[in-house]
Protein backbone atom coordinates (compact mmCIF):
# COMPACT_ATOMS: atom_id res chain seq x y z
CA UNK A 1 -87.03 -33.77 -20.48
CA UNK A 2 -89.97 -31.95 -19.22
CA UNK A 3 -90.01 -28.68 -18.61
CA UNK A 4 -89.94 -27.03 -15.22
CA UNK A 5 -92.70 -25.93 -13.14
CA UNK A 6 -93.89 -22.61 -12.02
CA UNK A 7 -94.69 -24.25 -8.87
CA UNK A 8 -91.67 -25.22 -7.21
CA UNK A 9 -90.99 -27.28 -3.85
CA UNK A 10 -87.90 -27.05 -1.32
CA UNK A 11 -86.17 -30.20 -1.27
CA UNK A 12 -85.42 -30.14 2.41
CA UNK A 13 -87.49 -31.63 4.74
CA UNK A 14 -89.57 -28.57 5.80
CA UNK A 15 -88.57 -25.09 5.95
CA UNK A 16 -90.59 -23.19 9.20
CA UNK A 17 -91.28 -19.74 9.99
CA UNK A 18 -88.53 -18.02 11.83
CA UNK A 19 -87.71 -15.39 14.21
CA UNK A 20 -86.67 -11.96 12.47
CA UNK A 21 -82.92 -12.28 10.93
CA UNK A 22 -80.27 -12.32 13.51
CA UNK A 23 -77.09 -10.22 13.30
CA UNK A 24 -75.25 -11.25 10.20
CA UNK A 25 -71.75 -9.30 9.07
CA UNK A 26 -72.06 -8.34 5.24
CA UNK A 27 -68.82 -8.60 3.62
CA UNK A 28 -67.88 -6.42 0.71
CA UNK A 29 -69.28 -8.27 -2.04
CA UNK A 30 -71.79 -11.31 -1.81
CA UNK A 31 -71.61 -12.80 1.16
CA UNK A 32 -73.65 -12.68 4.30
CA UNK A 33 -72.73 -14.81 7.18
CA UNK A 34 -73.14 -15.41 10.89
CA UNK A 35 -71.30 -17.15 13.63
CA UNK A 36 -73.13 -20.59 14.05
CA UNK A 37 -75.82 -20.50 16.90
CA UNK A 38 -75.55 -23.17 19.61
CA UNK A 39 -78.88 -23.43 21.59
CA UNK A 40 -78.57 -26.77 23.28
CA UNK A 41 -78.47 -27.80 26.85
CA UNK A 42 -75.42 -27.51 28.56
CA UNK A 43 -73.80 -25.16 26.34
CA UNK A 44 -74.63 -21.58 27.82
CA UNK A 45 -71.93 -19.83 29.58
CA UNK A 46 -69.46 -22.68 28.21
CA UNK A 47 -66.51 -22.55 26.11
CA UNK A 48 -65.77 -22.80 22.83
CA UNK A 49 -64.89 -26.66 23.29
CA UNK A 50 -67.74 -27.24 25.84
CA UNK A 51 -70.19 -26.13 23.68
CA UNK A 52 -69.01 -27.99 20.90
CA UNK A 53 -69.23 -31.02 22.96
CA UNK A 54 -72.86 -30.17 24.14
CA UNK A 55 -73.91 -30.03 20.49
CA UNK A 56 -72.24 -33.10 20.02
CA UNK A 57 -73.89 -34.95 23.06
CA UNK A 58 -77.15 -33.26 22.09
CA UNK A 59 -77.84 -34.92 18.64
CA UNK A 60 -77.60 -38.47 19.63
CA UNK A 61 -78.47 -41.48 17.42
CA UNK A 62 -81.70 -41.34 17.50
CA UNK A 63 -82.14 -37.80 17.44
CA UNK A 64 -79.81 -37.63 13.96
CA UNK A 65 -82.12 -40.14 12.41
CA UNK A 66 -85.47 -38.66 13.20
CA UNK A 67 -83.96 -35.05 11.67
CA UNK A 68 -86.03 -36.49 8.81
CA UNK A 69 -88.49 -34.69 10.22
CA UNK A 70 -90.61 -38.51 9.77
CA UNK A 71 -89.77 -41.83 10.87
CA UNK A 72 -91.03 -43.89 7.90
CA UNK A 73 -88.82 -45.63 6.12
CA UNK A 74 -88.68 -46.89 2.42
CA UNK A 75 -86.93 -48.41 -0.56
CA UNK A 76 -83.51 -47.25 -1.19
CA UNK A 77 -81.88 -46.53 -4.48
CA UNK A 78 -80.58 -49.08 -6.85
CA UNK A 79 -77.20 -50.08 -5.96
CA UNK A 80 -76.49 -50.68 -9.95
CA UNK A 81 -73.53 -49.23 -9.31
CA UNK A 82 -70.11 -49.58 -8.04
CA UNK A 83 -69.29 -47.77 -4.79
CA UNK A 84 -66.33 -45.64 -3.76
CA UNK A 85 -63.92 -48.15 -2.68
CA UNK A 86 -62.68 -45.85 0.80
CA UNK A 87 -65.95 -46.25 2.12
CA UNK A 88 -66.52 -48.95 4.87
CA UNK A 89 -67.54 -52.07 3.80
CA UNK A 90 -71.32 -52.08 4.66
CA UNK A 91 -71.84 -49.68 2.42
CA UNK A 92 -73.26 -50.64 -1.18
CA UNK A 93 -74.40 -49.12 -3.91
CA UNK A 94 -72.54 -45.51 -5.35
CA UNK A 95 -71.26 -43.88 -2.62
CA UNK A 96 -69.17 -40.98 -1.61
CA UNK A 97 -67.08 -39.90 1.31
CA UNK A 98 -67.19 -36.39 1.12
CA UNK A 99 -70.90 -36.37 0.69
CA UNK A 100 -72.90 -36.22 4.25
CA UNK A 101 -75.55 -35.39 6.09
CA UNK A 102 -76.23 -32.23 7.43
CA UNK A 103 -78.29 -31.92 10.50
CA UNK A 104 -79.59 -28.77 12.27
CA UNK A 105 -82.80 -26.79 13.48
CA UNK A 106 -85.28 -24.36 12.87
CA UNK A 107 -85.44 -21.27 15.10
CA UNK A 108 -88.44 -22.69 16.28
CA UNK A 109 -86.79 -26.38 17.71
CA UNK A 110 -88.05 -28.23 14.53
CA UNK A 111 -85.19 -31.09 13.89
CA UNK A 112 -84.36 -31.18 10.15
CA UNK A 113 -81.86 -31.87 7.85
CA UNK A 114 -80.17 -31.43 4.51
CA UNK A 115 -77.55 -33.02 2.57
CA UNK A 116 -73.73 -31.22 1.88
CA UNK A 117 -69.99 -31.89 0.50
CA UNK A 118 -66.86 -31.17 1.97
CA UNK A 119 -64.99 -29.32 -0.50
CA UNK A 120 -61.38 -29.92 -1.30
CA UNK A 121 -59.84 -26.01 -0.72
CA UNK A 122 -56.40 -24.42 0.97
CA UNK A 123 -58.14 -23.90 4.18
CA UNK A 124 -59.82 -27.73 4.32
CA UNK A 125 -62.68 -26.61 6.68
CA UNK A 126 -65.45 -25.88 4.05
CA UNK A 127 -68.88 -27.67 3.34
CA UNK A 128 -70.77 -26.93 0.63
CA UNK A 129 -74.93 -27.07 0.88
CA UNK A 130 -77.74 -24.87 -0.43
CA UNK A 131 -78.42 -21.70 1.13
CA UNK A 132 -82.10 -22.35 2.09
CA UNK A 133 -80.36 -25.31 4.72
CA UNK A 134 -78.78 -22.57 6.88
CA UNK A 135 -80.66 -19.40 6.30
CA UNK A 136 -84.39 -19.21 5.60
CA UNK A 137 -84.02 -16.46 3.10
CA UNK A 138 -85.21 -12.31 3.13
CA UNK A 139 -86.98 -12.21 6.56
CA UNK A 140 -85.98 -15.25 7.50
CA UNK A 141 -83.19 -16.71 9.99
CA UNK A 142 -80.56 -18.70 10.54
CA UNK A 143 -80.60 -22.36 11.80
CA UNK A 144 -79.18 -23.06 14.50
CA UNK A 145 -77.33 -26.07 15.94
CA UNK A 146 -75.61 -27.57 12.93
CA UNK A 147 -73.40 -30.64 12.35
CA UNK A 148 -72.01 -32.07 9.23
CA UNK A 149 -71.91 -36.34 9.16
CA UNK A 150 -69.68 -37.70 6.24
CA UNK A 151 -70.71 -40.92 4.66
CA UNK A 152 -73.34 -41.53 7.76
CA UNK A 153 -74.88 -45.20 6.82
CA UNK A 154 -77.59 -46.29 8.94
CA UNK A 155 -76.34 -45.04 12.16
CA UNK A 156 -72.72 -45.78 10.62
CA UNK A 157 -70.35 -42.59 11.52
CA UNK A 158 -66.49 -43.82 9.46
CA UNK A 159 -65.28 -39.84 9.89
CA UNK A 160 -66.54 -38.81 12.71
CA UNK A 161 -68.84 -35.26 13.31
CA UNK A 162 -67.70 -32.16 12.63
CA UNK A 163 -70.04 -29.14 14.09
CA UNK A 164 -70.49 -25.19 12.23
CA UNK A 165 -68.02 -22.50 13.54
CA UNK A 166 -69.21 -20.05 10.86
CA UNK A 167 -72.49 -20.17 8.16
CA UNK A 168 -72.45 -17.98 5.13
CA UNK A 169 -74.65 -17.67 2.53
CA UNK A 170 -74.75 -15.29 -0.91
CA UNK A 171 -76.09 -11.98 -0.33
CA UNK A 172 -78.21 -12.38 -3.10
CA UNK A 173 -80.24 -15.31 -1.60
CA UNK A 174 -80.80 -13.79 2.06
CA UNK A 175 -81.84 -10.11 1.27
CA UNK A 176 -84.28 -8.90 -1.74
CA UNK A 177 -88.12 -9.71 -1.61
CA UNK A 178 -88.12 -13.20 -1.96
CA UNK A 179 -85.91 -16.10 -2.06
CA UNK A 180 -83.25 -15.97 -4.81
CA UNK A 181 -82.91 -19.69 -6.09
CA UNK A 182 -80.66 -18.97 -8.81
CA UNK A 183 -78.35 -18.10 -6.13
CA UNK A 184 -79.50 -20.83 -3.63
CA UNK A 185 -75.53 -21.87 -2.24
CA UNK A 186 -74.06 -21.56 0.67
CA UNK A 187 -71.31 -23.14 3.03
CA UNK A 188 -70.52 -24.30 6.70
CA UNK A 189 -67.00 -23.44 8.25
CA UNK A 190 -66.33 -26.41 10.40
CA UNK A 191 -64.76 -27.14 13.50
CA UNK A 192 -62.52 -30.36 13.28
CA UNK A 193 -63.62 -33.50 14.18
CA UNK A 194 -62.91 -35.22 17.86
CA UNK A 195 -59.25 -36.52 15.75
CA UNK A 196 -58.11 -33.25 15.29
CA UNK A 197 -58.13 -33.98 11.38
CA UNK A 198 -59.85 -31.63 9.24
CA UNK A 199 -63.15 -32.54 7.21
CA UNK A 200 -60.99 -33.07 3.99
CA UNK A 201 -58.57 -34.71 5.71
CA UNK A 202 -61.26 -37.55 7.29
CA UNK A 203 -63.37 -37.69 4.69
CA UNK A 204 -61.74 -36.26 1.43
CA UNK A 205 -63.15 -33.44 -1.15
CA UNK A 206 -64.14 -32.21 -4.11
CA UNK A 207 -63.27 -29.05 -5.93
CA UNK A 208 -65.82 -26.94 -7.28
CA UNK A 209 -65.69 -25.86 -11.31
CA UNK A 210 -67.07 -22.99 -12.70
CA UNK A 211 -70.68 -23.45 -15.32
CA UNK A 212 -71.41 -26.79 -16.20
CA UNK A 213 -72.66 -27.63 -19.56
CA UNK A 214 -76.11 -28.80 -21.71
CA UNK A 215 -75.95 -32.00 -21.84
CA UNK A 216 -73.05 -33.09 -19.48
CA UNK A 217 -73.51 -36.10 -17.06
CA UNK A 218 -74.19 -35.67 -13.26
CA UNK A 219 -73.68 -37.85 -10.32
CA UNK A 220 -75.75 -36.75 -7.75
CA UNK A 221 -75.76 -38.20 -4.28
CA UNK A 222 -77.75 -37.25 -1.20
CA UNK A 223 -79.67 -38.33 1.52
CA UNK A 224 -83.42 -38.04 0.83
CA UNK A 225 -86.18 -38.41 3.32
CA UNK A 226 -89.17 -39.98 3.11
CA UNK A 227 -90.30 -42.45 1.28
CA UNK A 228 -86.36 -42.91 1.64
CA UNK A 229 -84.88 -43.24 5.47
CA UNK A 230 -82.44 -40.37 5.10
CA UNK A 231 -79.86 -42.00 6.58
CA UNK A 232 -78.23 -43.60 3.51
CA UNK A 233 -76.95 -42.14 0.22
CA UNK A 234 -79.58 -42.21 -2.46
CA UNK A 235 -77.82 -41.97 -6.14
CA UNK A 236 -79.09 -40.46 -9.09
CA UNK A 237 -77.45 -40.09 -12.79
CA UNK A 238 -78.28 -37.57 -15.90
CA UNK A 239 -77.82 -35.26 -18.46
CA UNK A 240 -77.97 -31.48 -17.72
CA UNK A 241 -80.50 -29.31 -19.61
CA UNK A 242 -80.97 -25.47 -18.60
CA UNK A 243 -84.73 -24.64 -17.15
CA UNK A 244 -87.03 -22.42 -18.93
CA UNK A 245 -87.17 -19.14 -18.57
CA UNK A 246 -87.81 -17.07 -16.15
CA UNK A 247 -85.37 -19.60 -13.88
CA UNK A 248 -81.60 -19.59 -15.07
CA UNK A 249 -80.90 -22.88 -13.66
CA UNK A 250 -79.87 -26.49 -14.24
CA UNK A 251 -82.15 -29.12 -14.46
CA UNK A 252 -81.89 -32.66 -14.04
CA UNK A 253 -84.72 -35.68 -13.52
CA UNK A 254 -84.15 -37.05 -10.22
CA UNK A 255 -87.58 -38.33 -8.71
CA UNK A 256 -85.69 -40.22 -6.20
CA UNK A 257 -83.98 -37.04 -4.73
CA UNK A 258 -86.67 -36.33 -2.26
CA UNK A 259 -86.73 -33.86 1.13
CA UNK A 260 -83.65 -33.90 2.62
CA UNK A 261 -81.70 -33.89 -0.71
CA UNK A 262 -81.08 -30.18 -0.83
CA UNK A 263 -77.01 -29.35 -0.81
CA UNK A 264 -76.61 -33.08 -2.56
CA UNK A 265 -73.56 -32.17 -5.11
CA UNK A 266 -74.02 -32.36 -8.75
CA UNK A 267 -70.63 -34.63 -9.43
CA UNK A 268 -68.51 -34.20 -13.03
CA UNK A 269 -66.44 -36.73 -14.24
CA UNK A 270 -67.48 -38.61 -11.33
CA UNK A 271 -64.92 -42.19 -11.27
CA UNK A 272 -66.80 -44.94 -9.59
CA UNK A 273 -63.73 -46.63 -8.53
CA UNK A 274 -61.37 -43.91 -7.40
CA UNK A 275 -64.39 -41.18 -6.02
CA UNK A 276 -63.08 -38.34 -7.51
CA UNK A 277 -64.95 -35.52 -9.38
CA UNK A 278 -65.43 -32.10 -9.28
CA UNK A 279 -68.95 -29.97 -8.08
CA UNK A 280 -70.80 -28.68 -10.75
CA UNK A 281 -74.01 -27.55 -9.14
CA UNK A 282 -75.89 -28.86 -6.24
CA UNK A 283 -79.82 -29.51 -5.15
CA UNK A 284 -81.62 -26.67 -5.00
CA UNK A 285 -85.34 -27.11 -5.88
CA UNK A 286 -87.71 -29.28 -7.31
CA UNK A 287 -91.49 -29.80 -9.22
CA UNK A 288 -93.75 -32.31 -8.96
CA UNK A 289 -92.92 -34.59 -12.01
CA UNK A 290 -89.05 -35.26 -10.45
CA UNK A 291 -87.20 -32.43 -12.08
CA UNK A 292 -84.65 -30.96 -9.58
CA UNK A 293 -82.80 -27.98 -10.38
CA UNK A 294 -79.22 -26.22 -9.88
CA UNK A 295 -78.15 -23.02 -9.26
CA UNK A 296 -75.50 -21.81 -12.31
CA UNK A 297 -72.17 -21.63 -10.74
CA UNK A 298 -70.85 -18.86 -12.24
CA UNK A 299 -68.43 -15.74 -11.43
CA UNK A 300 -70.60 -14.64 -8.64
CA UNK A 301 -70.01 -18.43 -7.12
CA UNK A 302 -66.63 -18.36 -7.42
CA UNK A 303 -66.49 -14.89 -6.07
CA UNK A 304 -68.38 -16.23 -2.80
CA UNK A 305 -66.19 -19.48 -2.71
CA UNK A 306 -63.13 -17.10 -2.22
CA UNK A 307 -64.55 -15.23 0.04
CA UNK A 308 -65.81 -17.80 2.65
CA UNK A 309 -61.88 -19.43 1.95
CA UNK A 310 -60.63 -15.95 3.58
CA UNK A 311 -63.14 -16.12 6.49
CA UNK A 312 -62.04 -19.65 7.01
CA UNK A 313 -58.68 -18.58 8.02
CA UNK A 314 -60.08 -16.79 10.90
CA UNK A 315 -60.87 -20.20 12.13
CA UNK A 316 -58.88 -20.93 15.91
């Protein structure tokens, strides 16, 4: 392994200059979040279902696959291996469910997106990502207009769309002086999909686990963007090796885990033929020689995972 850079690159597809923070509610220890903003037409003045339902209408086909923020398209990964047997049967290559994409804006209209996991908890409403995908870190905002897509394949939508009730974030990633990548999580409360299931219910889950170790396998899955066409699950598989110092990360070499991967889970144990696993880590940021790296999930992860659960009851 190489080791990794000083100079380090977002692995989403852009992030822009935004408008000062809005209004967030600190909780008592590490979590800032905000009530998801819905800035589309149709939806001022609405309900809670009509807006829903503009946001919905708003990101059409089209509009979800040019969130890439380019319209080139390129080689896909390897389909070397097998795929999760629940998912339709179009879909090749290593697959999951639970793993989608996540689609949103910039303060300033930009169209963008990330990659995210619905995670397998009580409440059955969260979606895991990295922070930098919903907040744009100290100074920054929050995006606005977000929707989570399980298993989307080429314009392919098996569990339907769930949109953001609630964002959060750690604390330590959206105050401070700069961005905070070794805290560089966060999660989307969602609504349920137009079923009335749940995300875990469509789509299934996976548990997070606290600090992975040196030298244990990942299965990461994600939808890059360019030279990939973010709109298909792009796989990659290897060993875990901590950064160097000053970073207290994971690292893994992914070249193929381009803009747009950010949020893409780091998968233990992952079982090609049943889909199950448990989240280890997740796409945080990357160098120029293919080396993406992790956040640590640690006691201050599992802190915030509890404490999103207990907003997530609020949910109507």
């Amino acid at each position: 392994m190489g080791t990794f850079l000083a100079a380090l690159a977002v692995a989403a597809t852009g992030l822009a200059a935004g408008t000062p923070a809005q209004a967030a509610t600190p909780d008592t220890v590490g979590v800032v979040r905000s009530a998801a903003v819905i800035d589309v037409p149709g939806a001022e003045g609405g309900t809670a279902a009509q807006k829903q339902q503009a946001l919905l209408d708003y990101w059409t086909p089209e509009r979800v696959r040019r969130a890439t923020g380019s319209q080139q398209t390129g080689p896909e990964a390897p389909a070397s291996h097998r795929r999760d047997p629940r998912i339709a049967a179009a879909v090749s290559g290593p697959h999951s469910t639970a793993v989608g994409k996540l689609v949103f804006e910039h303060a300033n209209g930009k169209p963008d997106h990330c990659s995210a996991t619905a995670v397998d908890s009580d409440s059955e409403i969260l979606v895991l990502t990295a922070a930098h995908c919903l907040h744009e870190g100290p100074g920054g905002t929050w995006t606005k207009n977000v929707v989570f897509i399980p298993a989307r394949h080429d314009g392919s939508e098996p569990f339907g769309r769930f949109t953001a009730w609630n964002v959060a974030t750690s604390s330590l990633w959206s105050s401070g002086a700069k961005p905070d990548w070794e805290h560089d999580y966060g999660m989307v409360i969602v609504n349920d999909n137009s079923k009335g299931q749940t995300v875990v219910d469509a789509a299934g889950g996976y548990q997070i686990v606290p600090d992975a170790r040196t030298g244990e396998k990942v299965s990461i899955m994600g939808y890059s963007g360019p030279p990939y066409s973010g709109e298909r699950q792009v796989f990659c598989e290897d060993l875990i090796e901590p950064t160097v110092p000053p970073l207290n990360m994971w690292q893994v070499e992914c070249p193929n885990m381009t803009p747009g991967s950010s949020g893409s889970p780091w998968l233990l144990d992952y079982d090609y033929d049943t889909g199950t696993g448990y989240i280890g880590g997740l796409n945080s940021v990357s160098d120029t020689q293919g080396f993406m790296a992790s956040p640590r999930f640690d006691a201050r992860m599992g802190e915030f995972v509890g404490l999103v659960e207990r907003i997530a009851e609020a949910r109507p």
